[in-house]
Protein backbone atom coordinates (compact mmCIF):
# COMPACT_ATOMS: atom_id res chain seq x y z
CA UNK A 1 -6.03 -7.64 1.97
CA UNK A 2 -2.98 -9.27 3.86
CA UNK A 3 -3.63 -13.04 4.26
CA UNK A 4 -5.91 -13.30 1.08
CA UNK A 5 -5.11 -10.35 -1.33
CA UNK A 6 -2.07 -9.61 -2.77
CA UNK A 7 0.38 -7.48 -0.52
CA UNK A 8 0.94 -3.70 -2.05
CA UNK A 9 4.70 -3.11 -2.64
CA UNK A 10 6.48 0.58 -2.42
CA UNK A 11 9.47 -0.44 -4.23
CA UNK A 12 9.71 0.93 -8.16
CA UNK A 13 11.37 -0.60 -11.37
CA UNK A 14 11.80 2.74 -12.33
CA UNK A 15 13.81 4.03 -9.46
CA UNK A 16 16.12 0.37 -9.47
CA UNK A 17 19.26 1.89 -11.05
CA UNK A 18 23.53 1.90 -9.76
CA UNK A 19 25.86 -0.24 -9.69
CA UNK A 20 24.11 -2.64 -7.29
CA UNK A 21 21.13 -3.24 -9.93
CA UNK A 22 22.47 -5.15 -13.44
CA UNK A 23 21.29 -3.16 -16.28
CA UNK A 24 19.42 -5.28 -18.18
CA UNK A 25 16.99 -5.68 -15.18
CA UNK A 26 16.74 -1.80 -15.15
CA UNK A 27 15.68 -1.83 -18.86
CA UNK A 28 13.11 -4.74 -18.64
CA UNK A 29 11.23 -3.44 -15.48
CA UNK A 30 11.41 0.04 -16.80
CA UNK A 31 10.16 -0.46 -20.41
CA UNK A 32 7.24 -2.64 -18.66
CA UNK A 33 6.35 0.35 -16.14
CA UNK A 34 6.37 2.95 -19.13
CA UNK A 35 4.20 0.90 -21.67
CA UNK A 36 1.75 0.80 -18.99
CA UNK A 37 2.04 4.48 -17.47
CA UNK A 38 1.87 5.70 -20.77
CA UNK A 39 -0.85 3.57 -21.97
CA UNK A 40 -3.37 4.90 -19.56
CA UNK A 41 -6.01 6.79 -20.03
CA UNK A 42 -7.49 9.86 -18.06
CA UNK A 43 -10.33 8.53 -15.68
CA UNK A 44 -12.72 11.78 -15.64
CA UNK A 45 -12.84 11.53 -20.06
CA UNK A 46 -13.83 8.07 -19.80
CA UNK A 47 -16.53 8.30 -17.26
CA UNK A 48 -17.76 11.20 -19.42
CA UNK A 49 -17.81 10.01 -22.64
CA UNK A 50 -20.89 7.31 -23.65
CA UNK A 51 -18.81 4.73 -25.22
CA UNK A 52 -17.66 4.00 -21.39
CA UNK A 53 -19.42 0.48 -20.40
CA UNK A 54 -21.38 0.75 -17.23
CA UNK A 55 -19.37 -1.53 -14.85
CA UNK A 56 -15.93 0.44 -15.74
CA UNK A 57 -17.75 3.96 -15.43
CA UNK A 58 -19.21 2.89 -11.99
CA UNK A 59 -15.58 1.86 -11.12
CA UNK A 60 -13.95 5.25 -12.35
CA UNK A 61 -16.57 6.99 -10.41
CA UNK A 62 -15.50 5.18 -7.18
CA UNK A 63 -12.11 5.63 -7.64
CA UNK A 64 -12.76 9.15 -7.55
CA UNK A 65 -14.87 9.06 -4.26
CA UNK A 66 -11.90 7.29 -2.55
CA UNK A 67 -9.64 9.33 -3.87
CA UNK A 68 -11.23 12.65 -2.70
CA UNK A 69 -12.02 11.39 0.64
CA UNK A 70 -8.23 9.94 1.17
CA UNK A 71 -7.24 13.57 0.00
CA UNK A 72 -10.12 15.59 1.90
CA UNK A 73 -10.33 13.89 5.14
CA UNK A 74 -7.22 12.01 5.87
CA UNK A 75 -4.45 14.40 4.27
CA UNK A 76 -2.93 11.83 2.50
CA UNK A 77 -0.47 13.55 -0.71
CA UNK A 78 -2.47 14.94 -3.62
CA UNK A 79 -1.44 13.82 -7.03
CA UNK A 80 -2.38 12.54 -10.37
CA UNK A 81 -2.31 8.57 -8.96
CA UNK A 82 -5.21 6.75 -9.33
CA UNK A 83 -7.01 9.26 -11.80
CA UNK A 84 -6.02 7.11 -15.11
CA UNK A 85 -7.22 3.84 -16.07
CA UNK A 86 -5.57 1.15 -18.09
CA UNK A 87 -6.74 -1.82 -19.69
CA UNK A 88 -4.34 -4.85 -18.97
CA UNK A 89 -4.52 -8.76 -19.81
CA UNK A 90 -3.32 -10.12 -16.23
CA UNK A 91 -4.95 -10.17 -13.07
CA UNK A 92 -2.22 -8.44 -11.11
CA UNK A 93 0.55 -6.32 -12.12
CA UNK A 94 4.29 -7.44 -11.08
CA UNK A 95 5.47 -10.91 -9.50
CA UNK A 96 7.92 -9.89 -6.54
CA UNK A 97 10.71 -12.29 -4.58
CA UNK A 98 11.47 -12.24 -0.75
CA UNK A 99 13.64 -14.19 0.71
CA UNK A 100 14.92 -15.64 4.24
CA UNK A 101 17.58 -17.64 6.03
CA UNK A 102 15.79 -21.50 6.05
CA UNK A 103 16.63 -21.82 9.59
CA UNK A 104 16.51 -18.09 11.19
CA UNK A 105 14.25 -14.92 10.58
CA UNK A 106 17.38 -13.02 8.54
CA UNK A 107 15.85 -11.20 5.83
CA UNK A 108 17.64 -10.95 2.43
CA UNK A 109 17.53 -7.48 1.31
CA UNK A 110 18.03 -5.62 -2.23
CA UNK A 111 20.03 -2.05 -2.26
CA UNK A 112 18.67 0.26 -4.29
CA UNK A 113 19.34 4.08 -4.61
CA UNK A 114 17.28 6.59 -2.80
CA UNK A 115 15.49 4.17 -1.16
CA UNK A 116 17.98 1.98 0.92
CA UNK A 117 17.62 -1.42 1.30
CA UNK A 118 14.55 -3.10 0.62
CA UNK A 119 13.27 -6.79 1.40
CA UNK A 120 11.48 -7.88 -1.88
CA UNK A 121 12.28 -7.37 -5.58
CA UNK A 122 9.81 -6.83 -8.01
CA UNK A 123 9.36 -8.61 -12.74
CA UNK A 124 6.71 -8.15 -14.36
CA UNK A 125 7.37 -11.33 -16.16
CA UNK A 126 6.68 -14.28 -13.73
CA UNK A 127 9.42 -16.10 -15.22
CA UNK A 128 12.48 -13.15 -14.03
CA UNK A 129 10.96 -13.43 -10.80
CA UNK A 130 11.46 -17.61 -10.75
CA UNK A 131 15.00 -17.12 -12.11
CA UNK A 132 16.01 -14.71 -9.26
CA UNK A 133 13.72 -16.96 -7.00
CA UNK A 134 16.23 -20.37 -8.18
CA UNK A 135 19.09 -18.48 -7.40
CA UNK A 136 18.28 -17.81 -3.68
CA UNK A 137 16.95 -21.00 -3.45
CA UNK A 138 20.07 -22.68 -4.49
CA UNK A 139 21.74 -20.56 -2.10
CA UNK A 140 20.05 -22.70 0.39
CA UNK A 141 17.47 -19.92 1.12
CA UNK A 142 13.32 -20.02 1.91
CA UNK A 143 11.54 -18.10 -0.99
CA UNK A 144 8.30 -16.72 -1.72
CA UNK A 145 7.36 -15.45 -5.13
CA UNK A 146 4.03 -13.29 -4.83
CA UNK A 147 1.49 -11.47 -6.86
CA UNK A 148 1.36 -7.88 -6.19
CA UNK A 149 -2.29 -5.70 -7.40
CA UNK A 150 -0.09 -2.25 -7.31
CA UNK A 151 3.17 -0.31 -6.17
CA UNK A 152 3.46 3.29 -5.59
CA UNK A 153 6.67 5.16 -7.78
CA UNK A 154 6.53 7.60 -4.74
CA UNK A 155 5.70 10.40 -7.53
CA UNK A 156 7.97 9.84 -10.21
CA UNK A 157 5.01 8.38 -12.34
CA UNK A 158 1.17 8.70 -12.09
CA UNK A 159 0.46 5.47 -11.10
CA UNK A 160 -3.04 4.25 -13.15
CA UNK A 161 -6.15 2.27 -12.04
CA UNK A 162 -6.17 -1.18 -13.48
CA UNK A 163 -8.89 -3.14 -15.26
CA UNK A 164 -8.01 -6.29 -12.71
CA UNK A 165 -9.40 -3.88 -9.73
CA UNK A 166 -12.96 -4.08 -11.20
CA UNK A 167 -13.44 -6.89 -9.45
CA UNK A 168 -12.65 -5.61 -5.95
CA UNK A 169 -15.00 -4.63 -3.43
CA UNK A 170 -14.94 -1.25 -2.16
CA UNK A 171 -13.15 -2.00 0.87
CA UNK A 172 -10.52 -3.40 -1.39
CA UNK A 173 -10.21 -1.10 -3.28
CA UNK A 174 -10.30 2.10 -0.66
CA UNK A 175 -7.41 0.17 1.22
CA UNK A 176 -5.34 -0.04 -2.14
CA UNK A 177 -5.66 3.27 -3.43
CA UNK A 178 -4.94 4.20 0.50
CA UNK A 179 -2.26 2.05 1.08
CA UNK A 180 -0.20 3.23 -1.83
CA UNK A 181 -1.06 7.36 -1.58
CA UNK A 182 0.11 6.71 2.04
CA UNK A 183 3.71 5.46 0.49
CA UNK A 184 3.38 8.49 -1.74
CA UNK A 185 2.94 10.54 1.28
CA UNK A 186 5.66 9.41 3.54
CA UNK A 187 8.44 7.19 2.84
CA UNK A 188 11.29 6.69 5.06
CA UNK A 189 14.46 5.19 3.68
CA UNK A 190 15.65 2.87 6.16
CA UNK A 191 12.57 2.38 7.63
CA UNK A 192 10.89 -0.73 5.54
CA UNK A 193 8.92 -2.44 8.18
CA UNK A 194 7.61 0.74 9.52
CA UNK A 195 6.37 1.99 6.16
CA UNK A 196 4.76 -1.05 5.43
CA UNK A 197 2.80 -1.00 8.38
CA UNK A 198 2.18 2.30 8.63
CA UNK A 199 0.76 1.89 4.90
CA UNK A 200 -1.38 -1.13 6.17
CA UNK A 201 -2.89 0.70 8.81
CA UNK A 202 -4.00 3.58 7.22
CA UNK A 203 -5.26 1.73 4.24
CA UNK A 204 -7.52 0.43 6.26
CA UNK A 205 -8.56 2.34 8.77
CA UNK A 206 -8.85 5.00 6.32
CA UNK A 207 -10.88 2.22 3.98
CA UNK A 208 -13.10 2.08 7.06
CA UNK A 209 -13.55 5.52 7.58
CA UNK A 210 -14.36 6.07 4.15
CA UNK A 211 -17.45 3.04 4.48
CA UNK A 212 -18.97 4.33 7.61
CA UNK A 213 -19.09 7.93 5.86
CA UNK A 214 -20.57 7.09 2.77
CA UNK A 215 -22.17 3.86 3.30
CA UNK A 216 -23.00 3.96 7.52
CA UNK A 217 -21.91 1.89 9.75
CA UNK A 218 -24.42 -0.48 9.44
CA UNK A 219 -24.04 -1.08 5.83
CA UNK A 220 -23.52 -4.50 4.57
CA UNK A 221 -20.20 -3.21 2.80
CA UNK A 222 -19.41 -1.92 5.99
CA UNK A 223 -20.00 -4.78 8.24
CA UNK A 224 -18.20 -7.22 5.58
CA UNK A 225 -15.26 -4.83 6.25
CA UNK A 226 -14.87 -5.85 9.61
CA UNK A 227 -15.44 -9.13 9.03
CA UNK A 228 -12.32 -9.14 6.60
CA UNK A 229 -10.48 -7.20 9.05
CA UNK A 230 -11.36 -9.63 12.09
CA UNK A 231 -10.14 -12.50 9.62
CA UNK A 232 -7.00 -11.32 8.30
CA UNK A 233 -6.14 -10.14 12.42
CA UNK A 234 -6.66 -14.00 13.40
CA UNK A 235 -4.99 -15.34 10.77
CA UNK A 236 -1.57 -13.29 11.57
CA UNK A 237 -2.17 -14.13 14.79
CA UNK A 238 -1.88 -17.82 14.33
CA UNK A 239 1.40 -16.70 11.71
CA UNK A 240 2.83 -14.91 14.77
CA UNK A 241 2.29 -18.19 17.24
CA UNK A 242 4.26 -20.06 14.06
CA UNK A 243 6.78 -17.97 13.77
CA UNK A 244 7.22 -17.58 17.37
CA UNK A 245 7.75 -21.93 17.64
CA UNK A 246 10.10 -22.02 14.92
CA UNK A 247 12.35 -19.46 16.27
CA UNK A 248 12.97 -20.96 19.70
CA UNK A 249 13.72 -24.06 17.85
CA UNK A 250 16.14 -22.13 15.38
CA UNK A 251 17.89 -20.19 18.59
CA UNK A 252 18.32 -23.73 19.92
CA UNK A 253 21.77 -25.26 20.07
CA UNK A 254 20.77 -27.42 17.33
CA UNK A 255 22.44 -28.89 14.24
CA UNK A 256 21.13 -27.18 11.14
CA UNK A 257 19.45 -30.67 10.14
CA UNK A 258 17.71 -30.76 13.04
CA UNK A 259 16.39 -27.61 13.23
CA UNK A 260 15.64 -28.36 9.44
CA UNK A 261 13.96 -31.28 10.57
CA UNK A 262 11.76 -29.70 13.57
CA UNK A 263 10.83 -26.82 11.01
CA UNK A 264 9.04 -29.62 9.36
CA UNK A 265 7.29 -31.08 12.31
CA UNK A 266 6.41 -27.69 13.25
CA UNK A 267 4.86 -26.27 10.15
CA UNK A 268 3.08 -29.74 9.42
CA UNK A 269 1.78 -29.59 12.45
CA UNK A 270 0.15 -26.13 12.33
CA UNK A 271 -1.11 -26.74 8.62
CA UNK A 272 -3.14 -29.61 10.26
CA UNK A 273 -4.70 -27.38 12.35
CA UNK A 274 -5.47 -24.58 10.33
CA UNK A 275 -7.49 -26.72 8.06
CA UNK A 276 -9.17 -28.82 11.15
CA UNK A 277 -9.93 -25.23 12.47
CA UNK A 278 -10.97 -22.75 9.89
CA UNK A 279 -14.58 -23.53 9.94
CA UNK A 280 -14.75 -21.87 13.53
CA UNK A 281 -12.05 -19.06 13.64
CA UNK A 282 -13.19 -17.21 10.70
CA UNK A 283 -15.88 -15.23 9.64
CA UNK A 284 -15.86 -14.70 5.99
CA UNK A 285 -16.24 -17.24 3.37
CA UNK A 286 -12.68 -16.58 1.72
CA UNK A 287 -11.00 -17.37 4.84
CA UNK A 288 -13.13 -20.72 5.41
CA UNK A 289 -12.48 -21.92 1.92
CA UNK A 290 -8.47 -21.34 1.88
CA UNK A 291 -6.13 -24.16 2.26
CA UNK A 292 -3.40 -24.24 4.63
CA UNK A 293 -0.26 -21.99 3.40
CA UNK A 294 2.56 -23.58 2.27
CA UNK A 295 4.34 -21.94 4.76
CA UNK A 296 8.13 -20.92 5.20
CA UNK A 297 10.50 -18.32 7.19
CA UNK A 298 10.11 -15.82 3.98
CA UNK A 299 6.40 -16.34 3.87
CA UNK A 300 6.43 -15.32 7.88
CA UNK A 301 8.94 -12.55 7.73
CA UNK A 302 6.56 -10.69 4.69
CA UNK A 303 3.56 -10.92 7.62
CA UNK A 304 5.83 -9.36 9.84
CA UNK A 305 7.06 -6.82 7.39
CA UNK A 306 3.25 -5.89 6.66
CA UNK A 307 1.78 -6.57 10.45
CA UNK A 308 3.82 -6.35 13.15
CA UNK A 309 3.74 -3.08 14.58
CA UNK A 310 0.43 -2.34 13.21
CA UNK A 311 -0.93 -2.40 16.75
CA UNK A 312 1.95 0.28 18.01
CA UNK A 313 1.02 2.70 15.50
CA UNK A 314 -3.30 2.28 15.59
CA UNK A 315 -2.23 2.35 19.56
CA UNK A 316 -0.39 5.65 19.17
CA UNK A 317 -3.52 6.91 16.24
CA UNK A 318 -6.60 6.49 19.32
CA UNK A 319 -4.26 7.35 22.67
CA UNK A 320 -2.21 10.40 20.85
CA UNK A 321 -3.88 11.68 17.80
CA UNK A 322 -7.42 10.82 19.34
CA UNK A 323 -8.29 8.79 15.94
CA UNK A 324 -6.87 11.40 13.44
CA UNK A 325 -5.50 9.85 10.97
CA UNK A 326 -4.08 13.21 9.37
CA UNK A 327 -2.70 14.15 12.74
CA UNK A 328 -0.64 10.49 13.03
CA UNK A 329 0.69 11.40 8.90
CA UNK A 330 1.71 14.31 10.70
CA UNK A 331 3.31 13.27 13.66
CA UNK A 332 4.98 10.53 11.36
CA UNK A 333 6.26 12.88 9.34
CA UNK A 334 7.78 15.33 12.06
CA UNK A 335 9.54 11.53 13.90
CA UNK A 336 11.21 10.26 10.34
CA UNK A 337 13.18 14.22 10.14
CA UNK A 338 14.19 12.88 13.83
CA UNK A 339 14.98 9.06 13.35
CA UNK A 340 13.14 6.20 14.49
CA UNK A 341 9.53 6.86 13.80
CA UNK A 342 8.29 3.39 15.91
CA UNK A 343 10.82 4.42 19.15
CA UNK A 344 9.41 7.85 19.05
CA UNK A 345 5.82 6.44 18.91
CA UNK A 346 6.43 4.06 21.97
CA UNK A 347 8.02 6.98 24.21
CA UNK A 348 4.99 8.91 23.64
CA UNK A 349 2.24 6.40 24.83
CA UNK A 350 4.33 6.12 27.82
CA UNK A 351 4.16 9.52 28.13
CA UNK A 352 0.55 10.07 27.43
C-alpha cells in the first residue's frame, strides 16, 4: 500500500513507442513484457489440476473471489487480467524513475503516445532504470528509483498474477488487482494525478468492501485493513506538512544554495522526528519498524501524484454517489468526455 508497498503504475512498455521513445528502449521493455505475458498460465487449469501446491491454489482461488466481486459489485471493466498466473524469480516486476526540480515541486514528465505525458518511466532491469536515474541526476535533478508489484497495459495484454503476490495479504492483494482493473476501466490522458488517485481510492475502498462482505466487519483481516489504512493516511499526512515547509522555503527569494541548504535542515529535521515518533502515531507493526525515508522533492511529488485528491474524490463517492463506487466509475467516466474530471467533482459538492 502507499507508504510501505510498492506504488502500482498505469504506464506500459508496450504502448512506449514514436519518436519521443529511443528504440532500443521500446525493444527491451517490450521483449520483457511478452516473455512474461506469454509465459503465463491460465489460473482456473491450475487450481483444477492436483499437481497445483496448496498455498498457490488457495491464492488462485482468491484471486478469483476479488476478481468477481471487483467485476460484480463495483463495475469495474471485465477482462482476462488477473486470471493467469506466472512464476517469476524477483519479488516485484519493473523498477520505475520519477523525477523533480531539487529546489521546486516541477515534475519531469515522459511523452508517450496515446497516453500523454506521464511522470515516471518504467525497466525491468534495475540497472536501465539507474542509467536513466544518473542522467537526471546529473542534470541537477531529485530522483527516486522504485519497485513497482504491477502495471495495467489498459487492455492491450492480459496482465497475469505473479508468484511474488503470494505473500500478500488479502487486503493487498484486493487493492492491487483493484487498483489496476480501475486503470483498465478509465484512463484519462492528460489527467495523471487524477487517475492515480482515483485508482488509489477505489483500490481500497473497494479492497474494503470486498473484506467486510466476505470476511465481516469485525474480522481480523478486516480490522488490520483499517489499521493499514489509518497508517498509510498519517504518514502522508506528515509527507504533506514536509512538503508544505520546503515549498515556502523554495518560493522564497532565496539563492539556490540556500534553499539547497534549508532543504537539508528541513528534511533532517523531520527524519528526526519521524523516528522519535513512530512508536505512538502508528498502529501497525510495519509502520513502527520503518526507518525514516530518505526523503526528496521526487519522493514527495509521487505521494502527491498517488494521494492528494484522494479526499475530493471519496468526498464526492459518500456526498454524491451515496458510497457507490460503480456510480462514482460512472460519473468519472461521463466528466473525462467533458474535461476536468476533479473541477467537475468540486462544483458538484458545492452543489449538493
Amino acid at each position: 500500500m502507499i507508504g510501505i508497498r510498492a506504488f502500482c503504475a498505469a504506464a506500459t512498455a508496450l504502448l512506449i513507442c514514436g519518436c519521443a521513445t529511443p528504440l532500443g528502449y521500446l525493444a527491451k521493455q517490450g521483449r520483457y513484457l511478452l516473455r512474461y505475458s506469454t509465459g503465463a498460465r491460465n489460473a482456473e487449469s491450475l487450481i483444477a489440476s492436483p499437481t497445483t501446491d496448496a498455498e498457490t491454489r488457495a491464492f488462485l482461488l482468491q484471486a478469483r473471489e476479488i476478481r468477481r466481486f471487483a467485476f460484480g459489485r463495483i463495475g469495474l471493466l471485465e477482462n482476462g487480467n488477473f486470471s493467469r498466473y506466472r512464476e517469476v524469480d524477483r519479488e516485484y516486476l519493473v523498477s520505475v524513475v520519477s523525477a523533480c526540480d531539487a529546489v521546486s515541486f516541477d515534475g519531469y514528465t515522459w511523452r508517450y503516445p496515446f497516453l500523454g505525458r506521464l511522470p515516471y518511466r518504467g525497466f525491468y532491469e534495475r540497472a536501465d532504470a539507474e542509467k536513466e536515474a544518473a542522467r537526471l541526476k546529473a542534470e541537477g535533478r531529485d530522483v527516486i528509483v522504485r519497485p513497482v508489484d504491477s502495471f495495467s497495459t489498459l487492455g492491450f495484454t492480459r496482465d497475469p498474477l505473479y508468484s511474488f503476490m503470494k505473500k500478500y495479504s488479502p487486503f493487498e492483494l484486493a487493492s492491487l488487482v483493484m487498483h489496476e482493473q480501475t486503470h483498465a476501466t478509465l484512463f484519462v490522458k492528460g489527467q495523471a494525478q487524477f487517475n492515480e488517485e482515483l485508482a488509489t481510492f477505489v483500490g481500497e475502498a473497494g479492497a474494503l468492501a470486498w473484506l467486510r462482505d466476505t470476511q465481516g466487519v469485525d474480522s481480523p483481516a478486516c480490522r488490520a485493513a483499517l489499521d493499514e489504512i489509518a497508517d498509510s493516511e498519517t504518514f502522508v499526512s506528515l509527507l504533506r506538512e514536509l512538503a508544505g515547509a520546503l515549498d515556502r522555503e523554495y518560493r522564497a527569494p532565496l539563492s539556490r544554495e540556500e534553499k539547497l541548504a534549508r532543504k537539508g535542515e528541513i528534511i533532517a529535521a523531520f527524519r528526526r522526528s519521524f523516528e522519535s515518533g513512530k512508536g505512538e502515531r502508528f498502529r501497525t507493526e510495519a509502520y513502527r519498524a520503518m526507518d525514516a525515508p530518505h526523503v526528496n522533492n521526487a519522493y514527495l511529488s509521487l505521494y502527491s501524484l498517488y494521494s492528494d485528491d484522494v479526499p475530493l474524490i471519496r468526498s464526492y463517492c459518500e456526498k454524491v454517489c451515496g458510497g457507490d463506487l460503480r456510480r462514482l466509475l460512472a460519473d468519472a467516466k461521463a466528466f473525462a468526455r467533458r474535461g476536468d474530471v476533479k473541477a467537475q467533482m468540486r462544483r458538484a459538492l458545492e452543489g449538493s
